[in-house]
Protein backbone atom coordinates (compact mmCIF):
# COMPACT_ATOMS: atom_id res chain seq x y z
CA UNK A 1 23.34 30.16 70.58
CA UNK A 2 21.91 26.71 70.56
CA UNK A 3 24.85 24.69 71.10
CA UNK A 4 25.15 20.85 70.35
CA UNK A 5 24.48 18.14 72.91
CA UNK A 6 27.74 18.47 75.08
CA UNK A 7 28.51 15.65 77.31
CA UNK A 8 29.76 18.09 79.56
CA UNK A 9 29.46 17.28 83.59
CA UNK A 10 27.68 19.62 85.47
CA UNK A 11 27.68 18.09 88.92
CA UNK A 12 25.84 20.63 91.66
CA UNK A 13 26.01 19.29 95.47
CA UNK A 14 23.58 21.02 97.38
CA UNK A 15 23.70 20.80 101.17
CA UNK A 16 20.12 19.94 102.42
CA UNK A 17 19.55 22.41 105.23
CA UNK A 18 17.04 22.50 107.69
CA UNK A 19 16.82 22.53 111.47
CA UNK A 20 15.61 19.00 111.71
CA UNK A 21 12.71 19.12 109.34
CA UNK A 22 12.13 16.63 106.82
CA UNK A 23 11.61 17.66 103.43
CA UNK A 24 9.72 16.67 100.37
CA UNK A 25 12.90 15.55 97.79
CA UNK A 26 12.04 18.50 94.53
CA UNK A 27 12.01 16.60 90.91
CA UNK A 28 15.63 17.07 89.46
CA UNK A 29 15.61 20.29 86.76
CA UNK A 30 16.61 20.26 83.74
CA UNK A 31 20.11 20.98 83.02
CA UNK A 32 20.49 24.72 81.58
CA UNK A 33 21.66 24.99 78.45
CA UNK A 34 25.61 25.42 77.99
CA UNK A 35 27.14 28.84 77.12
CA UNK A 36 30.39 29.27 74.82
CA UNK A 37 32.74 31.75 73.88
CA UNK A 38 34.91 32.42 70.73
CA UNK A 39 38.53 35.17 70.76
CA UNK A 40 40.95 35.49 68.53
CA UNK A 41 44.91 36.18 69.25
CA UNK A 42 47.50 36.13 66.44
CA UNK A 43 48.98 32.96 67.50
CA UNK A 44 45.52 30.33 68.01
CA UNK A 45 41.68 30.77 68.54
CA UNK A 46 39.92 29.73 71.31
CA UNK A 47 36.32 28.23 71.65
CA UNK A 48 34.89 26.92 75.00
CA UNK A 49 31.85 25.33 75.87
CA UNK A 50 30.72 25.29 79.43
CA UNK A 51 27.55 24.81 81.57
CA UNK A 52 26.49 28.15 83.79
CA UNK A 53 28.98 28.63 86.42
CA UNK A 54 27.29 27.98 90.30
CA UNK A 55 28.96 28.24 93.48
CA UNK A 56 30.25 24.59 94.80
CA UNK A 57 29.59 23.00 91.36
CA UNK A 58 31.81 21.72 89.08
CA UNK A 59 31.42 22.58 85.20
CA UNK A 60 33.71 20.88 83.07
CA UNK A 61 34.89 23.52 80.33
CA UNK A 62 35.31 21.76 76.84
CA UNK A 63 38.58 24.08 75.57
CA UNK A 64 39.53 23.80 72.11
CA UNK A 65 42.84 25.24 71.20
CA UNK A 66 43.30 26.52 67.09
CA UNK A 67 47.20 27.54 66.10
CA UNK A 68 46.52 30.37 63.26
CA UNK A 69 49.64 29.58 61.52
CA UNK A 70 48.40 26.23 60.43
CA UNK A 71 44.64 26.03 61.26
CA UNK A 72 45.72 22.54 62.79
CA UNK A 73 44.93 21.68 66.33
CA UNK A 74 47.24 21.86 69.48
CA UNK A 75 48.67 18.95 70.37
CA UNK A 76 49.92 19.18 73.38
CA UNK A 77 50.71 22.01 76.29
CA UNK A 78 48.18 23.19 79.24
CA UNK A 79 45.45 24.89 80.11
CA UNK A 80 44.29 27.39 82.70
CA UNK A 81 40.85 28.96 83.53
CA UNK A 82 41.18 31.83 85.99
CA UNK A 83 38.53 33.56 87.64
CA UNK A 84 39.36 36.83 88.67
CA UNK A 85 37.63 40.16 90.17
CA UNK A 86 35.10 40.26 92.61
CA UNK A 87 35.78 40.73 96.15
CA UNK A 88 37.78 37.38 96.75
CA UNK A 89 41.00 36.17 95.30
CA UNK A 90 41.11 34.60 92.28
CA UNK A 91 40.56 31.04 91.25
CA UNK A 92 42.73 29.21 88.99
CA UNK A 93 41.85 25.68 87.18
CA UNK A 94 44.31 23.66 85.42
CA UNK A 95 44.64 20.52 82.56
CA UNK A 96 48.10 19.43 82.45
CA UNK A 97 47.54 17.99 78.82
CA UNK A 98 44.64 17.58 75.79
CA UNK A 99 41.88 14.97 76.53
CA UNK A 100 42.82 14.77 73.00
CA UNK A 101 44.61 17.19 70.14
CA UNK A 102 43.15 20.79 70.42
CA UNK A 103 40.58 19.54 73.23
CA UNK A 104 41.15 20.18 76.60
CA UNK A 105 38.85 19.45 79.28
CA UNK A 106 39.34 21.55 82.33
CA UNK A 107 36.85 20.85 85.60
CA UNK A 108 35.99 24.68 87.28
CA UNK A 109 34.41 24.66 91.06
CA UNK A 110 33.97 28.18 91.44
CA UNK A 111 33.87 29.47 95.45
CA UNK A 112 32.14 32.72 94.91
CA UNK A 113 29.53 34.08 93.50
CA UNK A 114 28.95 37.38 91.30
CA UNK A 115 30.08 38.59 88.41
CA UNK A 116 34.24 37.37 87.52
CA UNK A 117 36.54 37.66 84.67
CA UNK A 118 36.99 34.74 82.53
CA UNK A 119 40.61 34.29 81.53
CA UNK A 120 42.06 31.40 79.45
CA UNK A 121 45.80 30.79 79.49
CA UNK A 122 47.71 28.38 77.22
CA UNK A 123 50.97 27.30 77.62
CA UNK A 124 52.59 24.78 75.35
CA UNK A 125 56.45 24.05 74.05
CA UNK A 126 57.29 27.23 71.98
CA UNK A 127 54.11 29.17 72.25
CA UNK A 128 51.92 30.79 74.96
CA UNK A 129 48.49 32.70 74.33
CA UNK A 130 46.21 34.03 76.68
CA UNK A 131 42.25 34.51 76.07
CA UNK A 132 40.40 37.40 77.70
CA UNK A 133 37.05 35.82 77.45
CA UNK A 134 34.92 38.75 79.11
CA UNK A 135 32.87 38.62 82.03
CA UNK A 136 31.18 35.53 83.26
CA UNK A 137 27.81 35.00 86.08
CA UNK A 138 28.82 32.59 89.02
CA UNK A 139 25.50 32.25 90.41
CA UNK A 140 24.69 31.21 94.06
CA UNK A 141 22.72 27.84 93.16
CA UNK A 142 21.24 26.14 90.26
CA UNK A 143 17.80 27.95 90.54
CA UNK A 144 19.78 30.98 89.94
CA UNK A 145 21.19 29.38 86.99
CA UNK A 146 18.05 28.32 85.54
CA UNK A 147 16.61 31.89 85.96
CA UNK A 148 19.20 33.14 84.25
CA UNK A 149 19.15 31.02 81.46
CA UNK A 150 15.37 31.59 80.64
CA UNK A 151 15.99 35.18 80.11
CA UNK A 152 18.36 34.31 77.51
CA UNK A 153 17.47 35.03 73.74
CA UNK A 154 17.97 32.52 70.55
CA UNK A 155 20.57 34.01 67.83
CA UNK A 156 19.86 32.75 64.38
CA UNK A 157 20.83 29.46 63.37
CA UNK A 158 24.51 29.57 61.13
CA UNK A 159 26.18 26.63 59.40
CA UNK A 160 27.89 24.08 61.79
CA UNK A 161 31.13 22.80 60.80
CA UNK A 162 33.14 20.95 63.83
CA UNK A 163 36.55 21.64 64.82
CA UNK A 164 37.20 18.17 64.04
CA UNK A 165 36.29 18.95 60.74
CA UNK A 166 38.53 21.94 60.10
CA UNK A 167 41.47 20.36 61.79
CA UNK A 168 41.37 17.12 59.20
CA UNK A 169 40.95 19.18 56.20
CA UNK A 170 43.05 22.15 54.47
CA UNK A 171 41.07 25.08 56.30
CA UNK A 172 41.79 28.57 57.07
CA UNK A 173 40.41 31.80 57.98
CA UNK A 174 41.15 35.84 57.66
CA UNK A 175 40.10 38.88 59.43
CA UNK A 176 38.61 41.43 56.84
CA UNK A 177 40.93 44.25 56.63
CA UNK A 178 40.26 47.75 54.74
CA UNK A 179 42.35 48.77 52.16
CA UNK A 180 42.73 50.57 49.14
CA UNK A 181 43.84 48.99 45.89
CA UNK A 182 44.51 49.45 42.27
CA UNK A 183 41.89 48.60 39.95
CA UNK A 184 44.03 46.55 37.09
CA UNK A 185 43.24 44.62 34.03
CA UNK A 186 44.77 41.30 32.96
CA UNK A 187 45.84 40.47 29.42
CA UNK A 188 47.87 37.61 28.02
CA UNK A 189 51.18 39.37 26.71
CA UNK A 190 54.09 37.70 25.58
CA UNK A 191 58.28 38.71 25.34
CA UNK A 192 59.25 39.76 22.12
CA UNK A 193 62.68 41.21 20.59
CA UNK A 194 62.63 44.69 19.79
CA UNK A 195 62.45 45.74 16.02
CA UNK A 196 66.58 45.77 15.00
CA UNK A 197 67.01 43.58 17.88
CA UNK A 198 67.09 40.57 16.32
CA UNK A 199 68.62 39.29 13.19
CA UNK A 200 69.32 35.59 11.06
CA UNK A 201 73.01 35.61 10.08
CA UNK A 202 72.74 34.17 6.61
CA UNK A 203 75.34 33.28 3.85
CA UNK A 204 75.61 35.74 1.32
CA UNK A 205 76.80 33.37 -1.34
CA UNK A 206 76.98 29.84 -2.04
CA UNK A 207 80.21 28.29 -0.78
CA UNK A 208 81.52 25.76 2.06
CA UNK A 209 81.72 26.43 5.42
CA UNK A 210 85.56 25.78 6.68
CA UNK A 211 84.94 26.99 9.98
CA UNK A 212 82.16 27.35 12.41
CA UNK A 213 82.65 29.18 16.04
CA UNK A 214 81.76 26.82 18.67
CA UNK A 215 78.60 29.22 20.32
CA UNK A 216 76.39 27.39 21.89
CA UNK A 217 72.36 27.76 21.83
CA UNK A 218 71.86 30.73 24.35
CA UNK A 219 75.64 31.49 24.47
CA UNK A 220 75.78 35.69 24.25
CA UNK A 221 78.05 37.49 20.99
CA UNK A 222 79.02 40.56 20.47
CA UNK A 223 78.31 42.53 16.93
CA UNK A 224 80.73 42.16 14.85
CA UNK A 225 82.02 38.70 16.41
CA UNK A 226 83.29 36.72 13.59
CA UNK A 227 80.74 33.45 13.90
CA UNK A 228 81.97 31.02 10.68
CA UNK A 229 84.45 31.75 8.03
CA UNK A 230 83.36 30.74 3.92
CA UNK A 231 85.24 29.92 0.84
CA UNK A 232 83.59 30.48 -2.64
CA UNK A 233 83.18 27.78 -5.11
CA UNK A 234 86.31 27.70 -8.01
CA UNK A 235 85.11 29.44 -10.84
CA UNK A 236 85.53 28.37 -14.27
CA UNK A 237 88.12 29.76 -16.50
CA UNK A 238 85.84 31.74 -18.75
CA UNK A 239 84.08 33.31 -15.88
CA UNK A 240 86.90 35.89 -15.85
CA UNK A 241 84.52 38.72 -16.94
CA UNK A 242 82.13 37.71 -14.81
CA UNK A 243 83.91 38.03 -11.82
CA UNK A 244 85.51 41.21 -12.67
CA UNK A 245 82.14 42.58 -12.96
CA UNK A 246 80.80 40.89 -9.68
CA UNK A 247 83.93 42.72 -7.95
CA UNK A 248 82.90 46.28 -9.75
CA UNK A 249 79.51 46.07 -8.35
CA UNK A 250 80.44 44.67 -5.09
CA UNK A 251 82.82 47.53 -4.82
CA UNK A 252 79.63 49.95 -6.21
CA UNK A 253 77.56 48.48 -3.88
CA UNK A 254 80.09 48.81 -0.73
CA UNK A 255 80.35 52.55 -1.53
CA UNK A 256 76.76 52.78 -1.16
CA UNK A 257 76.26 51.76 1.70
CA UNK A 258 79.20 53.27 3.22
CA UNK A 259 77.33 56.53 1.99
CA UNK A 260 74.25 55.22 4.07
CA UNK A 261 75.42 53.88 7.05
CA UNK A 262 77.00 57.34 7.30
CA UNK A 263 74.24 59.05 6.50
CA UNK A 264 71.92 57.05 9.32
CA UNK A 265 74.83 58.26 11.86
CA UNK A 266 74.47 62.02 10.84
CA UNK A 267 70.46 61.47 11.20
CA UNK A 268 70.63 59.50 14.17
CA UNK A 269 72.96 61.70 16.39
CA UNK A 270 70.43 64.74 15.13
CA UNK A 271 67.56 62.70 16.44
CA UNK A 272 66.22 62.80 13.17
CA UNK A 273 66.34 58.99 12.50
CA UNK A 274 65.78 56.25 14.94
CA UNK A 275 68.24 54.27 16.03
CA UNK A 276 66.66 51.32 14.43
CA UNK A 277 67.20 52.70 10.72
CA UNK A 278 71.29 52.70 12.20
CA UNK A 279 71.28 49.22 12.75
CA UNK A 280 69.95 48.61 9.02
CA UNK A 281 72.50 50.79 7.50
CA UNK A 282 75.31 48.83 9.42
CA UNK A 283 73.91 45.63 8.76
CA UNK A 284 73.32 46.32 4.89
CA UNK A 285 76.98 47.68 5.13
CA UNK A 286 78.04 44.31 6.40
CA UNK A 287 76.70 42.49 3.87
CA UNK A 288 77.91 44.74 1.18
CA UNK A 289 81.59 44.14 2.65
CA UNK A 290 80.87 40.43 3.11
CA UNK A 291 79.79 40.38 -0.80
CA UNK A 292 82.72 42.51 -2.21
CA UNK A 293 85.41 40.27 -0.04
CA UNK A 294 83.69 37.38 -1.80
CA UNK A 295 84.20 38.48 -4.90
CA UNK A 296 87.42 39.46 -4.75
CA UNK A 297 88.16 36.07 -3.27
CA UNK A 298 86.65 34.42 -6.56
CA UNK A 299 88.87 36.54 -8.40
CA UNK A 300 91.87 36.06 -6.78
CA UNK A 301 91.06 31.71 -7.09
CA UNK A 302 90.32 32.34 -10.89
CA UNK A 303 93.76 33.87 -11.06
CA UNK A 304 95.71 31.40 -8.64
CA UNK A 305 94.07 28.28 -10.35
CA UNK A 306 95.94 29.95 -14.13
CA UNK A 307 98.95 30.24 -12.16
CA UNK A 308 98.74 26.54 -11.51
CA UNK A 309 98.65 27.79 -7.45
CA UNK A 310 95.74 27.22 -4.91
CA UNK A 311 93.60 29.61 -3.11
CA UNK A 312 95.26 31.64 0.53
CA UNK A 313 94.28 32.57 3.59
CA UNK A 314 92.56 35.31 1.55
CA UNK A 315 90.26 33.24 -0.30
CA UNK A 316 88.17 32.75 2.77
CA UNK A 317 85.90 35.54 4.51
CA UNK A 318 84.61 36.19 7.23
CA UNK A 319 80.72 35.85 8.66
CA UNK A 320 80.31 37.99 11.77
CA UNK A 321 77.07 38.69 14.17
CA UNK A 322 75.69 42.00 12.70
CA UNK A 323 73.98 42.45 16.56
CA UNK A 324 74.96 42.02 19.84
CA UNK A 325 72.93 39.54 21.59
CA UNK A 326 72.22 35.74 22.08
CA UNK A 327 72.55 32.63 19.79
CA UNK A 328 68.59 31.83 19.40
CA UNK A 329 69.37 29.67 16.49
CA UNK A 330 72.49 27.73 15.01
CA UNK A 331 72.34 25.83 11.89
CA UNK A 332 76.18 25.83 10.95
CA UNK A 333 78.61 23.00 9.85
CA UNK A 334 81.80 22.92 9.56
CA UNK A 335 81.95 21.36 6.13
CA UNK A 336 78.70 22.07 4.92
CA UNK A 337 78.15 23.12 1.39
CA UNK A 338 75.58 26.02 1.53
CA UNK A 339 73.44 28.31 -0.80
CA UNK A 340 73.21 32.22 -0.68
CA UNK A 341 70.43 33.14 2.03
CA UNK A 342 70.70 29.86 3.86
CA UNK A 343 70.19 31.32 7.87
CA UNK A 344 73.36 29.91 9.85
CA UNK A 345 72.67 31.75 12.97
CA UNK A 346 70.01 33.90 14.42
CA UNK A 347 71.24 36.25 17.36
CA UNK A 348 68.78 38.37 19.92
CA UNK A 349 69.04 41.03 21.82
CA UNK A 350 67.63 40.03 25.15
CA UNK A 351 68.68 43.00 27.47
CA UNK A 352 66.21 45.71 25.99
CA UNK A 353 62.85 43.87 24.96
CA UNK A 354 59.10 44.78 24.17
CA UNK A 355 56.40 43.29 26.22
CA UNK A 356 53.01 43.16 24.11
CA UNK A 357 49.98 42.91 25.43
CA UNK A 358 46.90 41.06 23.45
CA UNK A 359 44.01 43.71 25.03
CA UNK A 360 40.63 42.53 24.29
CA UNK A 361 38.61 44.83 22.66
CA UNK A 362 35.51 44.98 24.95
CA UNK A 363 38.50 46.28 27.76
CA UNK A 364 40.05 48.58 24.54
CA UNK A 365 38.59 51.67 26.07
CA UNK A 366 39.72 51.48 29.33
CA UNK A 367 42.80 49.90 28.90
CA UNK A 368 44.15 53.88 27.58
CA UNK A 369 43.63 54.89 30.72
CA UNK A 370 46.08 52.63 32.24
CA UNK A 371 48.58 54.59 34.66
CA UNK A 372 51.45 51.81 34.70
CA UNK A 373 51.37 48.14 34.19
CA UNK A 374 53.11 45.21 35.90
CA UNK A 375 54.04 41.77 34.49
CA UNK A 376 53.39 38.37 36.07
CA UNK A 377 54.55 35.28 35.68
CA UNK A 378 52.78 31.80 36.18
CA UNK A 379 54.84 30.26 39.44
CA UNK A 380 56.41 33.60 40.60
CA UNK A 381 54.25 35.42 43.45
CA UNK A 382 55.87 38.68 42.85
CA UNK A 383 55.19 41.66 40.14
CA UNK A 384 57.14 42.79 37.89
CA UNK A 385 57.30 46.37 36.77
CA UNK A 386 56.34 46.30 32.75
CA UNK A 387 58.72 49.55 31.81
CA UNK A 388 57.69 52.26 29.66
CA UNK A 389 54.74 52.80 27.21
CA UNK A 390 55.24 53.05 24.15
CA UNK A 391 52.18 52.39 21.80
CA UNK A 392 49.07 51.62 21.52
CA UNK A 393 47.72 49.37 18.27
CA UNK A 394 44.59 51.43 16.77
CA UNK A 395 44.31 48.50 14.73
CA UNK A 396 42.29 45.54 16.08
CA UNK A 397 43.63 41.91 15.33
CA UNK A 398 41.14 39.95 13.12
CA UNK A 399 41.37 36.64 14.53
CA UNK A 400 41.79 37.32 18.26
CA UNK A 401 39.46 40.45 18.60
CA UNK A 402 42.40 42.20 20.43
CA UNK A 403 44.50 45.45 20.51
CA UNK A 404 48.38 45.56 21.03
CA UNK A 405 49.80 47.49 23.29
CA UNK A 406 53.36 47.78 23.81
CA UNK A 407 55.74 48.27 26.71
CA UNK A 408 59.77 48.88 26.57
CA UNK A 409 61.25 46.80 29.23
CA UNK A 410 64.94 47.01 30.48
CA UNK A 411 65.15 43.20 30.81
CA UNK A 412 69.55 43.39 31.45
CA UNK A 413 68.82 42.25 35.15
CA UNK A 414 65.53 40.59 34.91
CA UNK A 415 66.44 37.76 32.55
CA UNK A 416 63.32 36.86 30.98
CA UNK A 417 63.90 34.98 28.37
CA UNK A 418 62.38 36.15 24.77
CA UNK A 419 59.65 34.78 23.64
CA UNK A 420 58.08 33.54 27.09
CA UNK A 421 53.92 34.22 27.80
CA UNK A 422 53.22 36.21 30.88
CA UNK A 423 50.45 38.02 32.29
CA UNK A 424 50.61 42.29 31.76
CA UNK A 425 48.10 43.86 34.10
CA UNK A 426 47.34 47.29 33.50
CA UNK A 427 47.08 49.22 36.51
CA UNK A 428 44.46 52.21 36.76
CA UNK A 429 43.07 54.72 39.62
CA UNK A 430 44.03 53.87 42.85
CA UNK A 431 40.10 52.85 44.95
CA UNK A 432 38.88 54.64 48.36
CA UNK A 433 39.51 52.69 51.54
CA UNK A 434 37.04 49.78 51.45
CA UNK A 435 36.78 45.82 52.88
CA UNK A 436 39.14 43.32 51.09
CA UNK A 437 38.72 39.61 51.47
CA UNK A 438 41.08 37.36 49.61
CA UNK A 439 39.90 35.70 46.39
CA UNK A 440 39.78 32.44 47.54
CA UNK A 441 36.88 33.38 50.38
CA UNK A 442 34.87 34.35 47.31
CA UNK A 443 32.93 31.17 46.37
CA UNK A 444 30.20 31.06 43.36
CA UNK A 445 26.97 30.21 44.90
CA UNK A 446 24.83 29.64 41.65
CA UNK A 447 26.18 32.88 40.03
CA UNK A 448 26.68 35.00 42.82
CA UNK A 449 29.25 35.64 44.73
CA UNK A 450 29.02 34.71 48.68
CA UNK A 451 31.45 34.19 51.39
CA UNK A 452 31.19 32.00 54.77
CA UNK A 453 31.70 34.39 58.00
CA UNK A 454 32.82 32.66 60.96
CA UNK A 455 30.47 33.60 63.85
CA UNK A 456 31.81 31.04 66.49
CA UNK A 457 34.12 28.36 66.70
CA UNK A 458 31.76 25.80 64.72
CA UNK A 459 29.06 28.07 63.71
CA UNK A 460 29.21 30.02 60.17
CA UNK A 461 26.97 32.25 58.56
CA UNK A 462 26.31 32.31 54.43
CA UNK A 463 26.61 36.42 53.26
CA UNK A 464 25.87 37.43 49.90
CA UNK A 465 28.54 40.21 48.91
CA UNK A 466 28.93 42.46 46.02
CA UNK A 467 32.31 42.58 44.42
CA UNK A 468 34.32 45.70 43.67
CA UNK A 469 38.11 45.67 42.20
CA UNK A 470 40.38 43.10 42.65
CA UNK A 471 44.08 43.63 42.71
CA UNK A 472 46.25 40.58 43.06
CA UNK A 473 44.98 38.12 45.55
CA UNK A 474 42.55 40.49 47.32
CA UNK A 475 39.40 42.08 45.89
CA UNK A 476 36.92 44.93 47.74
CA UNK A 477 33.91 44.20 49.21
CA UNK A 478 31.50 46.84 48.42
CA UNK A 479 28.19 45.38 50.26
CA UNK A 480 27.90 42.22 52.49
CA UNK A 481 31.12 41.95 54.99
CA UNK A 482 32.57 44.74 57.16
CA UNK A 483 36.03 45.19 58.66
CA UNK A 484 36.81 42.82 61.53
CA UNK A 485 34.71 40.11 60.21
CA UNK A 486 36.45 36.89 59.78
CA UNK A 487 35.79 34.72 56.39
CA UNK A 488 37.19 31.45 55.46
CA UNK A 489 39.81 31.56 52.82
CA UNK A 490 40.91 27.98 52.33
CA UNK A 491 37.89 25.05 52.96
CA UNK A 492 35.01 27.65 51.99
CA UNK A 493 33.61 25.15 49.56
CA UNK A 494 33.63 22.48 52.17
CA UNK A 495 31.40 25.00 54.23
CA UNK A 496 29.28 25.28 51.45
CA UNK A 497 28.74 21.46 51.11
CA UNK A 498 28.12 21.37 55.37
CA UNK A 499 25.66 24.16 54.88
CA UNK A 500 23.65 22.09 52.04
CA UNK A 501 23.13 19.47 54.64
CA UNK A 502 20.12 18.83 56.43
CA UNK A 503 21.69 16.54 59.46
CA UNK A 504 23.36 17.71 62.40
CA UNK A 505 26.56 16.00 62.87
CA UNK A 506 27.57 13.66 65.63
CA UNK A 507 30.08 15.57 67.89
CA UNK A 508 33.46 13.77 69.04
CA UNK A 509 34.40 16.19 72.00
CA UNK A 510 36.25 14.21 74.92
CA UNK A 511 34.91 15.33 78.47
């Protein structure tokens, strides 16, 4: 690879021999050109620049230390280059600290010649690495060099970006990994209270409040927890057929929905009836009570207030939560003068919920093919599982263009509250094995998708890739990268920007 200008030392001393004969001094040669070499371990990355290795010459190696876990540079530690193999023993070169962070410069006088075994070991506070850089040339003298270097071939030019570059800004890398994943769709869904699993508490006749149960917003009730007790207005002494024909069909009414609520519980227990039309029958059976006790309650004022007496204990009654849930709502006063149908309270069931999903209708079609779905939730990393289906709307939604689709979720343990948006993605096939990249490698390059693969150190090459399914934070790679490559995940638009530029930036290596 064409390498920038290093201001690397490459210092040959020559002995002049011969026998007492003088010699014409040769014109200097040109310096060959410098070599490099990238590896990765799990802990850092290595990249060295070097001039050609020659016996009795020093090369001063231009080591540049990455730590993978932060992409940063290594600030301190130190350094050796061993030679090993060959027919001698080997020949180790040492820099007892950076020239500056991540760079260390490390001067190698090699003593034999042939072919050796570069090895790179790092050794800092907490951390040690070693580099198996592959086989190097230590040639006998710097003709030797230069031979060797004309054979040499010229790769194709990449995209330079400096190490000083990437250690500055918020950059990172991954290796491409195979891996199968599960194509999914994404729709906006939101938490919603099952039908029956929710209900507004309301006052069945006018009257004043004398007591309201301290339950506070979000505060959980059981059904049939008395909430606020009401007294009825005083009637009017020639209201006394009235209210004996408000108690009649209060009582009428009671018996009929006795009769229903016990009808619902034959029907329901024969799985003939869902258990929502139970819930109704109760609740109308409430009210029906709640009604008769009120009238009875007028009629029992109308006749205290003729006996010169005032209304009991039994004048009031009682308003109770027809559902077990959560206050949602509280609009209650002790005090307060109210009006039949006025909503005091509104309790939710929160532990068993229904998770919609808004399903566009372009994605309609495939979206009944959906194996299982997952929920997520903006600031959580972590799925959620989305529970059972349970419909599917065949009815598209005028305004939004979208189809519901429901899921039963068990939400006792997960806590999420009612109401909330989240994210359902609807999980299909399972893919064959193929390349996955994250999606932040994936960077738009005027409408199609590219990624920056890191050749070398500093050097990074632009590939056009087709996208397959994504799942999560990954998606597959059908054309363009293959497993082992390594793509930049975090900084790629910076490459991008680097690769648009038609300069070749000044280098800041210490020698």
């Amino acid at each position: 690879m064409a390498l920038k200008r290093l201001c690397s030392v490459f210092v040959i001393s020559i002995a002049a021999a011969g026998c007492g004969r003088s010699a014409t001094p040769a014109a200097a040669p040109e310096e060959p050109e410098a070599l490099s070499v990238t590896r990765w371990t799990d802990k850092t990355e290595l990249f060295a620049e070097y001039p050609p290795l020659v016996v009795g010459g020093t090369s001063r190696f231009a080591i540049h230390l990455t730590r993978l876990d932060s992409f940063k540079a290594l600030a301190e530690g130190n350094v050796e280059v061993r030679l090993r193999g060959g027919a001698g023993q080997p020949e180790v070169f040492r820099a007892d600290a950076p020239s500056r962070p991540g760079i260390f410069g490390v001067d190698v006088k090699p003593a034999q010649a042939g072919k050796r075994e570069l090895v790179i070991v790092l050794k800092a506070k907490g951390l040690s690495d070693e580099h198996r850089a592959g086989e190097v040339d230590v040639h006998p003298d710097v003709e030797a060099a230069h031979a060797a270097a004309g054979g040499g071939g010229e790769n194709a030019p990449g995209i330079s970006f400096l190490k000083e570059q990437q250690w500055s800004l918020d950059f990172g890398t991954a290796v491409v990994k195979e891996q199968a994943v599960r194509e999914s769709i994404r729709v906006s869904a939101r938490l919603e209270a099952r039908p029956g699993g929710a209900a507004d508490v309301v006052a069945p006749i006018d009257g004043r409040l004398t007591r309201v149960v301290e339950v506070p917003l979000g505060a959980s009730v059981s059904r049939g927890q008395e909430l606020a007790r009401m007294l009825p207005p005083p009637s009017l002494p020639g209201d006394l057929p009235q209210l004996q024909r408000a108690r009649a069909e209060a009582q009428s009414a009671l018996a009929l929905a006795r009769r229903d609520r016990e009808r619902a519980e034959r029907l329901t227990t024969a799985g003939a009836a869902p258990e929502k039309r139970l819930d109704e029958a109760r609740s109308a059976e409430e009210q029906a009570k709640a009604r008769f006790a009120a009238a009875e309650a007028s009629l029992a004022q109308y006749n205290a207030a003729r006996a010169g007496g005032a209304a009991d204990a039994e004048g009031t009654f009682v308003v109770r939560a027809p559902v077990s849930g959560v206050i949602a709502r509280r609009d209650a006063t002790t005090g307060a003068n109210i009006s039949a149908g006025t909503v005091l309270f509104r309790v939710v069931d929160a532990s068993q919920v229904h998770v919609v999903g808004q399903v566009p209708e372009a994605e309609a079609a495939r979206a009944r093919l959906a194996r299982a779905a997952e929920i997520g939730i903006a600031g959580q990393p972590d799925r959620l599982p989305a529970g059972r289906l349970i419909s599917i709307g065949k009815v598209l939604e005028s305004p939004t263009r979208t189809l519901p689709m429901t899921f039963a979720l068990d939400n006792r343990t997960l806590g999420i509250p009612v109401g909330q948006a989240v994210f359902l993605h609807l999980l299909m096939d399972t893919t064959p094995l193929r390349p996955v990249v994250p999606v932040a490698a994936v960077v738009d390059d005027a409408g199609r998708p590219i990624v920056f693969v890191q050749r070398e150190g500093e050097t990074f090459e632009r590939r056009a890739v087709r996208l397959g399914p994504r799942s999560g934070d990954v998606v597959q790679i059908t054309e363009g990268v293959k497993p082992g490559d390594r793509v930049v995940t975090k900084g790629a638009y910076l490459v991008r920007l680097a690769s648009l530029s038609t300069s070749v930036p000044a280098h800041g290596h210490v020698h």
